[in-house]
N, C-alpha and C. Protein backbone atom coordinates (compact mmCIF):
# COMPACT_ATOMS: atom_id res chain seq x y z
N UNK A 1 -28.94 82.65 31.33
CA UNK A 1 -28.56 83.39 32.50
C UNK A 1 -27.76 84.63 32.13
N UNK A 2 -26.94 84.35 30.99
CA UNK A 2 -26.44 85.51 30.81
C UNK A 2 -26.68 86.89 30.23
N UNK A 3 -28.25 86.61 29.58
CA UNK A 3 -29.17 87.50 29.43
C UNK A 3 -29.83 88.26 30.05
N UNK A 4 -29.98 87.29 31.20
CA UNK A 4 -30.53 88.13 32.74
C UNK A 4 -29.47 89.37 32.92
N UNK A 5 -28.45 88.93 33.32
CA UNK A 5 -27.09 89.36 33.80
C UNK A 5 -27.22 90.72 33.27
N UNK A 6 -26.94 90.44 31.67
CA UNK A 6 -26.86 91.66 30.73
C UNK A 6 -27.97 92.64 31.13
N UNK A 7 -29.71 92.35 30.99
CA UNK A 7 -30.82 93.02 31.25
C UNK A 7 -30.55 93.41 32.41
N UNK A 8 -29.95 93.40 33.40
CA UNK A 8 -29.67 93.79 34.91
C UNK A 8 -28.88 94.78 34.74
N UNK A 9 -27.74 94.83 34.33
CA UNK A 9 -26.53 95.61 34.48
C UNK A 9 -26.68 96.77 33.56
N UNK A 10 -28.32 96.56 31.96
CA UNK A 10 -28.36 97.67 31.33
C UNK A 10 -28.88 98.55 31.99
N UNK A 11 -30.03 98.28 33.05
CA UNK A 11 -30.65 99.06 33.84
C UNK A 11 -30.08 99.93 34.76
N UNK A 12 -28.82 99.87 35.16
CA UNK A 12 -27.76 100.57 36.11
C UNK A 12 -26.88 101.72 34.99
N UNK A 13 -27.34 102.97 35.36
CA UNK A 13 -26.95 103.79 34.32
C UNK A 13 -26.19 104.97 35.31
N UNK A 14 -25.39 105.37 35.14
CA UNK A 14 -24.73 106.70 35.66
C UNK A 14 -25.37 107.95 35.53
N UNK A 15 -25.35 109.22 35.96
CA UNK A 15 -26.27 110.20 35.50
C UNK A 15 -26.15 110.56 34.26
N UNK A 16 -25.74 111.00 33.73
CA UNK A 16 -25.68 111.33 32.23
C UNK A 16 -25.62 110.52 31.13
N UNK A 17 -26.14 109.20 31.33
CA UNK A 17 -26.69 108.46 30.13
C UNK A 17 -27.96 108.06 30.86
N UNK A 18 -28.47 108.32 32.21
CA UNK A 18 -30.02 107.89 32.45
C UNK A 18 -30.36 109.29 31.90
N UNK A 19 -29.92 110.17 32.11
CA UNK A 19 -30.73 111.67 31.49
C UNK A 19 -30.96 111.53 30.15
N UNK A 20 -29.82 110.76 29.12
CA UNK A 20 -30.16 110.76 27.95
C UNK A 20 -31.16 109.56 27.59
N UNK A 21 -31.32 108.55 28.50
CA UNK A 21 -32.30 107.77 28.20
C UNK A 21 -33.88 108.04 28.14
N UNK A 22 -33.71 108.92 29.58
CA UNK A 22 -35.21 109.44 30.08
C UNK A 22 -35.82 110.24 28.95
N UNK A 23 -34.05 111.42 27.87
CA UNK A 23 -34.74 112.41 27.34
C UNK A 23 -35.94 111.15 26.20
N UNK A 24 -35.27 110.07 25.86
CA UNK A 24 -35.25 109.20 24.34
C UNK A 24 -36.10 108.89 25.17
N UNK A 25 -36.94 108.43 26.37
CA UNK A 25 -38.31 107.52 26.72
C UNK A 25 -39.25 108.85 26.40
N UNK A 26 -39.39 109.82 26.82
CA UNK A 26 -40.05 111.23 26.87
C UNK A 26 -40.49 111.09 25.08
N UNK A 27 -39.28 111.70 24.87
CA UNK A 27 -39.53 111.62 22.65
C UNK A 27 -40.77 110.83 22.41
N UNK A 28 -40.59 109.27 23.03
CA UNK A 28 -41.23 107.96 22.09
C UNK A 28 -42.65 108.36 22.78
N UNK A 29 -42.73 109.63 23.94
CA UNK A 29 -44.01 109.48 24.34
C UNK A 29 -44.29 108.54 25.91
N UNK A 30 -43.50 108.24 26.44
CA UNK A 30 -43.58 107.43 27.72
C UNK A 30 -43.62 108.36 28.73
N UNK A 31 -44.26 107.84 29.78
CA UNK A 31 -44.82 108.33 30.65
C UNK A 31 -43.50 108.21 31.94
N UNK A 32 -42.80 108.65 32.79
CA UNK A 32 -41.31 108.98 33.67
C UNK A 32 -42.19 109.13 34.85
N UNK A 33 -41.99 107.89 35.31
CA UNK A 33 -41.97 107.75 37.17
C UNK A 33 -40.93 107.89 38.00
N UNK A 34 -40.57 108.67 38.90
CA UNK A 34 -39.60 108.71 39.72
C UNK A 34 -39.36 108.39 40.69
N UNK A 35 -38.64 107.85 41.77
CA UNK A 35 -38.62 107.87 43.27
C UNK A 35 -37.30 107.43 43.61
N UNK A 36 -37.04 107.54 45.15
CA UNK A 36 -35.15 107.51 45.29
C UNK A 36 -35.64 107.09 46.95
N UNK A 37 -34.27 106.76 47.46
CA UNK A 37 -34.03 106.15 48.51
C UNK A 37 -33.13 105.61 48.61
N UNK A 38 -33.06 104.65 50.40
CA UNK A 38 -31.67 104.43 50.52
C UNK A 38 -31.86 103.12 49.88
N UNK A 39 -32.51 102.37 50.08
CA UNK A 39 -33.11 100.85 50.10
C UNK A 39 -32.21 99.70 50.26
N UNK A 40 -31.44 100.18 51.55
CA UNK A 40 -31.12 99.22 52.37
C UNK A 40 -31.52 97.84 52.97
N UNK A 41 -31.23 96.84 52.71
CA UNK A 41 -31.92 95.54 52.93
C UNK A 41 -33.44 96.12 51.92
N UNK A 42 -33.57 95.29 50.97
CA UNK A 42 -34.83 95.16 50.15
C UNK A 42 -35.71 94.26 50.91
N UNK A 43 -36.76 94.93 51.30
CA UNK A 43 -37.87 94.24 51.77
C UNK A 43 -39.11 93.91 51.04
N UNK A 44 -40.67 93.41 51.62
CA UNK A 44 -41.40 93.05 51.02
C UNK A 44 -42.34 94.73 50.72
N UNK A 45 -42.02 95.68 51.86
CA UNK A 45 -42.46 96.71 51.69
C UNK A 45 -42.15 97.82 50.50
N UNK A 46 -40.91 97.30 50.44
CA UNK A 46 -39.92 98.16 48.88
C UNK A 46 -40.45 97.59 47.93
N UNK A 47 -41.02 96.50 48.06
CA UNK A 47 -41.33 95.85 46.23
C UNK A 47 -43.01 96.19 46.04
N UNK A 48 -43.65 96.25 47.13
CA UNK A 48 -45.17 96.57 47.02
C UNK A 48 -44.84 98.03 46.50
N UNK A 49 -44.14 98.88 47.39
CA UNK A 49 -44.15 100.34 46.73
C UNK A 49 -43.11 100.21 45.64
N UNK A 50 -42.37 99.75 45.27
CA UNK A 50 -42.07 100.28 43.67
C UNK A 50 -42.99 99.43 42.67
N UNK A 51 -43.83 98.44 42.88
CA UNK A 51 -44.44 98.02 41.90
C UNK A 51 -45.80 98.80 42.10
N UNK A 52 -46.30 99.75 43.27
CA UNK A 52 -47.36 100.62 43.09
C UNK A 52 -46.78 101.89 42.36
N UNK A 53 -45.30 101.98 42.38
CA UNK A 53 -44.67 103.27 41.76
C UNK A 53 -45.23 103.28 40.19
N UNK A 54 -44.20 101.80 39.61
CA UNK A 54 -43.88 101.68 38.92
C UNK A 54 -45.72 101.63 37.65
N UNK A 55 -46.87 101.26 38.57
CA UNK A 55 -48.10 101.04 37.40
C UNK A 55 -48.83 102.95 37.21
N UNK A 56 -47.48 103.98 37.54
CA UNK A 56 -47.99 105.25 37.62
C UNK A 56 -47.71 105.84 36.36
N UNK A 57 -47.10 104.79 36.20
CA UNK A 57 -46.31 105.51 34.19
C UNK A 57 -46.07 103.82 33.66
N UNK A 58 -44.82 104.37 32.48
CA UNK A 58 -44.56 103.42 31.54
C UNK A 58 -42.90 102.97 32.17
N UNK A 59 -42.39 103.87 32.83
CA UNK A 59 -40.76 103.54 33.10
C UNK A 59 -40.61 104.17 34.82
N UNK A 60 -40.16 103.42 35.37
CA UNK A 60 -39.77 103.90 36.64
C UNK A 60 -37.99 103.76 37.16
N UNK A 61 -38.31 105.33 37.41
CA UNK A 61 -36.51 105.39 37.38
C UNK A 61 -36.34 105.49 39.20
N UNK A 62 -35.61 104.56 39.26
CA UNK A 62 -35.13 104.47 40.90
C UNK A 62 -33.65 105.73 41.38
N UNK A 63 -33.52 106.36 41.93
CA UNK A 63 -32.46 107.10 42.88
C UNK A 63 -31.89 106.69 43.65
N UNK A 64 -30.62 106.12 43.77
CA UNK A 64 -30.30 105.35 45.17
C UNK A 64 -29.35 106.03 45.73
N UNK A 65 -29.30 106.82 47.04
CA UNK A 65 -28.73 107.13 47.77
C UNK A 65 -26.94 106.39 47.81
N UNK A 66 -26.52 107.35 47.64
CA UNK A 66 -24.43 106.60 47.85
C UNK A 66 -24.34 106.64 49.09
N UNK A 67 -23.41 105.16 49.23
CA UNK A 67 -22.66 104.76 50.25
C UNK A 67 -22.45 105.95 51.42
N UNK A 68 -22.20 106.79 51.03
CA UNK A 68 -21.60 108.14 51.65
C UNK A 68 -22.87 109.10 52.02
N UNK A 69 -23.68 109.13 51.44
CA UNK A 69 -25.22 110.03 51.68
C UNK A 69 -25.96 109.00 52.63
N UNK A 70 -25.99 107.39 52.61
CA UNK A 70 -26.38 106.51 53.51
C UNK A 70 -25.87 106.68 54.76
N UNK A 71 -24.77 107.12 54.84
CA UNK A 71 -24.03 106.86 55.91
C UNK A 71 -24.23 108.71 56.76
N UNK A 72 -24.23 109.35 56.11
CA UNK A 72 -24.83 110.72 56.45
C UNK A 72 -26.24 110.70 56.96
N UNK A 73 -27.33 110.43 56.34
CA UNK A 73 -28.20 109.78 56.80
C UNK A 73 -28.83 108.97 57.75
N UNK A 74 -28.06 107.59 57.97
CA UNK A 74 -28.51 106.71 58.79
C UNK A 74 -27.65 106.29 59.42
N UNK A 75 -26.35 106.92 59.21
CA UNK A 75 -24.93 106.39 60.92
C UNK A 75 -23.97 105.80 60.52
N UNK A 76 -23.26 105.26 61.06
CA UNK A 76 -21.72 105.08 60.31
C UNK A 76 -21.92 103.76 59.64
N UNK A 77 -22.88 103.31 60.99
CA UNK A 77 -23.12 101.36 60.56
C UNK A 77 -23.88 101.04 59.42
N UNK A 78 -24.75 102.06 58.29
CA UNK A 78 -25.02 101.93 57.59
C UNK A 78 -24.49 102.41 56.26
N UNK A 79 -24.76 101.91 54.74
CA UNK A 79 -25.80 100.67 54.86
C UNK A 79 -25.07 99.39 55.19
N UNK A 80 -26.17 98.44 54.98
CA UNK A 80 -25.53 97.65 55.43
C UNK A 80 -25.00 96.90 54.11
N UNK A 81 -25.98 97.04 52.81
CA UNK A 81 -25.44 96.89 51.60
C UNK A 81 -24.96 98.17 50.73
N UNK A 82 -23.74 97.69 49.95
CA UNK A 82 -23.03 98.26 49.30
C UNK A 82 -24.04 99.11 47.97
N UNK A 83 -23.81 100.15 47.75
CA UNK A 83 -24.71 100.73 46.94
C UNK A 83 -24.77 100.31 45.45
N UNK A 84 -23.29 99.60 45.29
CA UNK A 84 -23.62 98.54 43.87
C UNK A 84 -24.35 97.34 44.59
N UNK A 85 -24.63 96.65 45.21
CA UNK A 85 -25.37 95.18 45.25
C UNK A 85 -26.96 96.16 45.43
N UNK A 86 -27.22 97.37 46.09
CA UNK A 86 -28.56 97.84 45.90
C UNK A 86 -28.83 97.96 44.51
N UNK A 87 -28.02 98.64 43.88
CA UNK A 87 -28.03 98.85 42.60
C UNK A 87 -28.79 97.54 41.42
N UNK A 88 -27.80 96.99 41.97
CA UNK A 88 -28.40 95.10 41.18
C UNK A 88 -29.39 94.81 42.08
N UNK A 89 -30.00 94.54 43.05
CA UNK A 89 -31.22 94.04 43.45
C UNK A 89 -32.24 95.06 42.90
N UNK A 90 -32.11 96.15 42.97
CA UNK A 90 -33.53 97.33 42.60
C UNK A 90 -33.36 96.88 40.93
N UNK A 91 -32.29 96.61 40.24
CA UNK A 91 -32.25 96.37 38.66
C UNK A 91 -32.84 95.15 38.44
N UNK A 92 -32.48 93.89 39.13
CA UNK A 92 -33.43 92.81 39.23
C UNK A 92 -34.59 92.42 39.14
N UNK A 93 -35.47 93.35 39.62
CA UNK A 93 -36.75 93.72 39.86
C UNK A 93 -37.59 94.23 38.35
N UNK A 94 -38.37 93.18 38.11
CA UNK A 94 -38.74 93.57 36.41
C UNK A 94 -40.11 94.95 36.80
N UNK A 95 -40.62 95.64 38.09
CA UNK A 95 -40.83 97.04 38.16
C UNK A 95 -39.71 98.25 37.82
N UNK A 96 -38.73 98.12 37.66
CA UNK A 96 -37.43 98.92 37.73
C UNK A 96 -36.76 99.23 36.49
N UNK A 97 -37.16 100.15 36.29
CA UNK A 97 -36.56 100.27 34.62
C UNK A 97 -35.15 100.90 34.58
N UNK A 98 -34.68 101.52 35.56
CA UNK A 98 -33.66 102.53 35.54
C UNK A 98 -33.25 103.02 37.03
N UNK A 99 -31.82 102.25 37.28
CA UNK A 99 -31.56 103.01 38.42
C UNK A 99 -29.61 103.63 38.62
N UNK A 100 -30.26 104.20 39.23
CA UNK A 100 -28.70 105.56 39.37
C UNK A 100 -28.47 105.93 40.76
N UNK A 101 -27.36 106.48 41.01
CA UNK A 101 -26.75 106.55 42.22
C UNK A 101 -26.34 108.22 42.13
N UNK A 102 -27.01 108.91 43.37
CA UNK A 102 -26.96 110.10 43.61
C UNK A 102 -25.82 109.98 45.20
N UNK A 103 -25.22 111.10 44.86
CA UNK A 103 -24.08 111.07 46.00
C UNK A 103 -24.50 112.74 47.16
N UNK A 104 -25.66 113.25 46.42
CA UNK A 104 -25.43 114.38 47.16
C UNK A 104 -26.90 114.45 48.44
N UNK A 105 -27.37 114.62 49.43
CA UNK A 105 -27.69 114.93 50.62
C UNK A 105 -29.32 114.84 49.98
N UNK A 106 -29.98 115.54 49.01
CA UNK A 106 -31.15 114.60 48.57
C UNK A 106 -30.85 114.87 46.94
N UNK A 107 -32.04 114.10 46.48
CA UNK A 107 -32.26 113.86 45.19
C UNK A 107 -32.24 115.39 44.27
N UNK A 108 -32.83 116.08 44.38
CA UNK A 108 -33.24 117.37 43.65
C UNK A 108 -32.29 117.49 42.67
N UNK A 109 -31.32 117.61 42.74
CA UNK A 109 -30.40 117.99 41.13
C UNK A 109 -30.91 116.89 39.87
N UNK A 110 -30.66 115.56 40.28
CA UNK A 110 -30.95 114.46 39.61
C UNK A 110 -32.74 114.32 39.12
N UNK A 111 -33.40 115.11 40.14
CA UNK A 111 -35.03 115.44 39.52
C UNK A 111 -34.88 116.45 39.05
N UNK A 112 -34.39 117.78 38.98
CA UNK A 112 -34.20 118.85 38.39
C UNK A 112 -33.42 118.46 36.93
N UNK A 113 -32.51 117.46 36.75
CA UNK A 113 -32.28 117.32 35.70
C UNK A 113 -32.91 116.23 34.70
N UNK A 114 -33.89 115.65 35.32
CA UNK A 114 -34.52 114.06 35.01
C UNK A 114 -35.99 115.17 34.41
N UNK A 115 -36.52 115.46 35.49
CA UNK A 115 -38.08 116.31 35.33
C UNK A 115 -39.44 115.12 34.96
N UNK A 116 -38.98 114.36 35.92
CA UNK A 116 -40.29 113.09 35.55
C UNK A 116 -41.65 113.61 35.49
N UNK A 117 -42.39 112.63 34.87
CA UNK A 117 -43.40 113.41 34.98
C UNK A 117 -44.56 112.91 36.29
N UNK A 118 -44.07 112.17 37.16
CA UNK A 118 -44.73 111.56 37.98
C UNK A 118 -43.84 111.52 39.43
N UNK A 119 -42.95 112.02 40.37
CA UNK A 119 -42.65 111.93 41.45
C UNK A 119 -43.46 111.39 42.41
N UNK A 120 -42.80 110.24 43.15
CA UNK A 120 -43.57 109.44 44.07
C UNK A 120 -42.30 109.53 45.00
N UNK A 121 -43.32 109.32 46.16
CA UNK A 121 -42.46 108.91 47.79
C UNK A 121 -43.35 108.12 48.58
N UNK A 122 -43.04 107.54 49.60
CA UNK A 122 -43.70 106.72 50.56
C UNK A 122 -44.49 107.65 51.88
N UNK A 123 -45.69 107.36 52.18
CA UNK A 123 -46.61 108.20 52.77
C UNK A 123 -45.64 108.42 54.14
N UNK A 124 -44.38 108.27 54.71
CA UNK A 124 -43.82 108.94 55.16
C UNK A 124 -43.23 110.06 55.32
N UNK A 125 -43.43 110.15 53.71
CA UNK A 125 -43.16 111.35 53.44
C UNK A 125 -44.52 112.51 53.12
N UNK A 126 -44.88 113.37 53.95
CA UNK A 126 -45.35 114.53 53.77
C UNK A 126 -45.40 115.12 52.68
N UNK A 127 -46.48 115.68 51.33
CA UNK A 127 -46.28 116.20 50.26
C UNK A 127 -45.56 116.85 50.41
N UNK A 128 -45.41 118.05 51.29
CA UNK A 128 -44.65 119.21 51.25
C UNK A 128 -43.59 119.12 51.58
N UNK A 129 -42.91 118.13 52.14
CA UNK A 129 -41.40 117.32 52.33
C UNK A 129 -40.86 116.75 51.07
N UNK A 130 -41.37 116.44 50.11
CA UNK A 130 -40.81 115.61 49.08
C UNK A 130 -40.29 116.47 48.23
N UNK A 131 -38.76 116.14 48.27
CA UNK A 131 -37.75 117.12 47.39
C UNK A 131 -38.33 116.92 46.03
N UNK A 132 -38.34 118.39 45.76
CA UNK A 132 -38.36 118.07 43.57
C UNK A 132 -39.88 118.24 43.71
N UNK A 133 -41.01 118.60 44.47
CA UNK A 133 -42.23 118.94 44.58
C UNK A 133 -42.41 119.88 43.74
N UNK A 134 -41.90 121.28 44.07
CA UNK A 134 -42.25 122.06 43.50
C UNK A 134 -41.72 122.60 41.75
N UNK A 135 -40.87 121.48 41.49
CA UNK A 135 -39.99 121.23 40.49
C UNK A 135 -40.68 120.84 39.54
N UNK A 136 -41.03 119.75 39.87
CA UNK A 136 -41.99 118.52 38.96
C UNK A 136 -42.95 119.01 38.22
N UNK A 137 -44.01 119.75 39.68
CA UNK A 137 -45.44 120.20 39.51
C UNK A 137 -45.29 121.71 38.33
N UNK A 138 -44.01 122.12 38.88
CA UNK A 138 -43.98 123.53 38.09
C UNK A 138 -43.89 123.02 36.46
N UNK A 139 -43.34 121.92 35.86
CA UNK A 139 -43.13 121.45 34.49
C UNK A 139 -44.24 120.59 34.21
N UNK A 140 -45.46 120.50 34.86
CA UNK A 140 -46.93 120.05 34.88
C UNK A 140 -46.83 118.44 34.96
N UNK A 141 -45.70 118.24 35.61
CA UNK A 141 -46.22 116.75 36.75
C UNK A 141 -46.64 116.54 37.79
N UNK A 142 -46.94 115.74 38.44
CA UNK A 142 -47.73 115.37 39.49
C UNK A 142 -46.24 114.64 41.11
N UNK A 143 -47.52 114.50 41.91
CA UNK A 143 -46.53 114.50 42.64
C UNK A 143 -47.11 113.29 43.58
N UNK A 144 -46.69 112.38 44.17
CA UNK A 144 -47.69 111.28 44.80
C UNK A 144 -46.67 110.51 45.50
N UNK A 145 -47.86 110.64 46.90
CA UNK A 145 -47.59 109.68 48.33
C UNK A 145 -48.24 108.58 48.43
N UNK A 146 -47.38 107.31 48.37
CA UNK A 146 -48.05 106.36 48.75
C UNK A 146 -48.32 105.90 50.23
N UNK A 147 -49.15 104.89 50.19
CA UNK A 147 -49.46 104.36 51.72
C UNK A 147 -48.21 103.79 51.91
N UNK A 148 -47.81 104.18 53.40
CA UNK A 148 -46.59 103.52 53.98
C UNK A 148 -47.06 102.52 54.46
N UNK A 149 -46.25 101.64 54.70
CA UNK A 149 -46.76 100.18 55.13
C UNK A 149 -46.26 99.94 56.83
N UNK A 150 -46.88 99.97 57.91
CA UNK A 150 -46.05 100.05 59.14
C UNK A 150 -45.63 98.36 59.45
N UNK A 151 -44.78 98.44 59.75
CA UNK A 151 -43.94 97.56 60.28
C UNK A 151 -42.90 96.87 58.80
N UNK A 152 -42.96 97.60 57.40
CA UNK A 152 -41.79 97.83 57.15
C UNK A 152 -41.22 98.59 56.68
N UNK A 153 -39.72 98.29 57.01
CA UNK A 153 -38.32 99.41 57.45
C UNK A 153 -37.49 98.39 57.62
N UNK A 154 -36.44 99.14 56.96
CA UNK A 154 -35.40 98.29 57.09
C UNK A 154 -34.26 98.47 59.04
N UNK A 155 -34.72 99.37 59.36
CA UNK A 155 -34.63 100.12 60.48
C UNK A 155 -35.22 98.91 61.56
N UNK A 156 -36.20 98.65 61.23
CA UNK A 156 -37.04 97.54 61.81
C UNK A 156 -36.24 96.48 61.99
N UNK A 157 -36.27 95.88 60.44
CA UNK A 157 -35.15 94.67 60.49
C UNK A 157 -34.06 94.09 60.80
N UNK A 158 -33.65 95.53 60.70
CA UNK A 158 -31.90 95.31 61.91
C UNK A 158 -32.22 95.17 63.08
N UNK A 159 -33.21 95.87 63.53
CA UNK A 159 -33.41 95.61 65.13
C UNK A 159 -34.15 94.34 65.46
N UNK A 160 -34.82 94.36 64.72
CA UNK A 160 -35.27 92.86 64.89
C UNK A 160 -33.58 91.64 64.97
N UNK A 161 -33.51 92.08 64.46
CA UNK A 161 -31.87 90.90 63.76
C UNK A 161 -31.14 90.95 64.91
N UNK A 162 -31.17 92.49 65.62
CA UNK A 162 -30.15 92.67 66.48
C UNK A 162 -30.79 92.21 68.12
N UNK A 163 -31.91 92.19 68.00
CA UNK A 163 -32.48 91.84 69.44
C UNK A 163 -32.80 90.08 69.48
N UNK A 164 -32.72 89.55 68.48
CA UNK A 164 -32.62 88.27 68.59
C UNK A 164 -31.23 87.32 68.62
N UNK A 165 -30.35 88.27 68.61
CA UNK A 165 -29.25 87.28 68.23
C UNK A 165 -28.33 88.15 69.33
N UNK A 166 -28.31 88.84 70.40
CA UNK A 166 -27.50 89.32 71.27
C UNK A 166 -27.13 88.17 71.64
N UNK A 167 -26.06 88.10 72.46
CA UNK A 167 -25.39 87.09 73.17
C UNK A 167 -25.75 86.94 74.38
């Protein structure tokens, strides 16, 4: 168990040792998948799309939105998890090679300084909406929307949670 533990907690990197990791995966020749979010309550929809992320390369580096950009985002009441326990559930996940915590309003600095070679988002997102588009593509990566899955959201789930259990 305490191997798990360890393999979990290596995967949680701050920005400036995931940049130096990404540069050392790049060197050996690996292929840099990207994608970010809040990923609030992990659902069955988050693990279909990071394990469709994750078969787009060799390493998939997760972005997770801070406590403080969540809450800018999606309202005071969110999230509802702490951006370290997201942190460890997205690290948990043997699709997840690498995840980091961005504090600023979107991702782009952290793709501007990462430069994956594969940027992915969820078909909610519009090509031409997805921060770091023209970033990526300009350093000859690609850029890719997956199928959104309707009916999940974590948006969903609270309301679901919240319309069944009123008083």
């Amino acid at each position: 168990m305490q191997a798990a533990v360890r393999v979990t907690l290596e995967k949680i990197l701050e920005r400036d040792a995931l940049i130096r990791k990404v540069q050392e995966l790049k060197h050996a020749g690996r292929k840099i998948v990207f994608t970010n979010g809040c990923f609030d309550i992990l659902h069955p929809g988050h693990i279909r799309y990071l394990q469709a992320a994750r078969s787009l390369g060799d390493a998939l580096v997760v972005g997770i939105n801070s406590d403080r950009s969540v809450q800018e985002l999606k309202g005071s009441q969110r999230p509802i998890l702490s951006e370290q326990e997201r942190c460890w559930l997205l690290a948990g996940l043997e699709s997840v090679s690498y995840v980091t915590v961005f504090d600023e309003a979107t991702p782009l600095a952290l793709i501007q300084s990462l430069l994956p070679h594969v940027l992915v988002k969820g078909g909610d997102w519009g090509l031409n909406e997805i921060v770091g588009r023209g970033e990526v593509e300009a350093h000859g990566g690609t850029v890719v929307s997956l199928p959104y899955e309707n009916g999940q959201s974590t948006s969903g789930i609270i309301e679901r949670i919240l319309s069944r259990y009123k008083p």
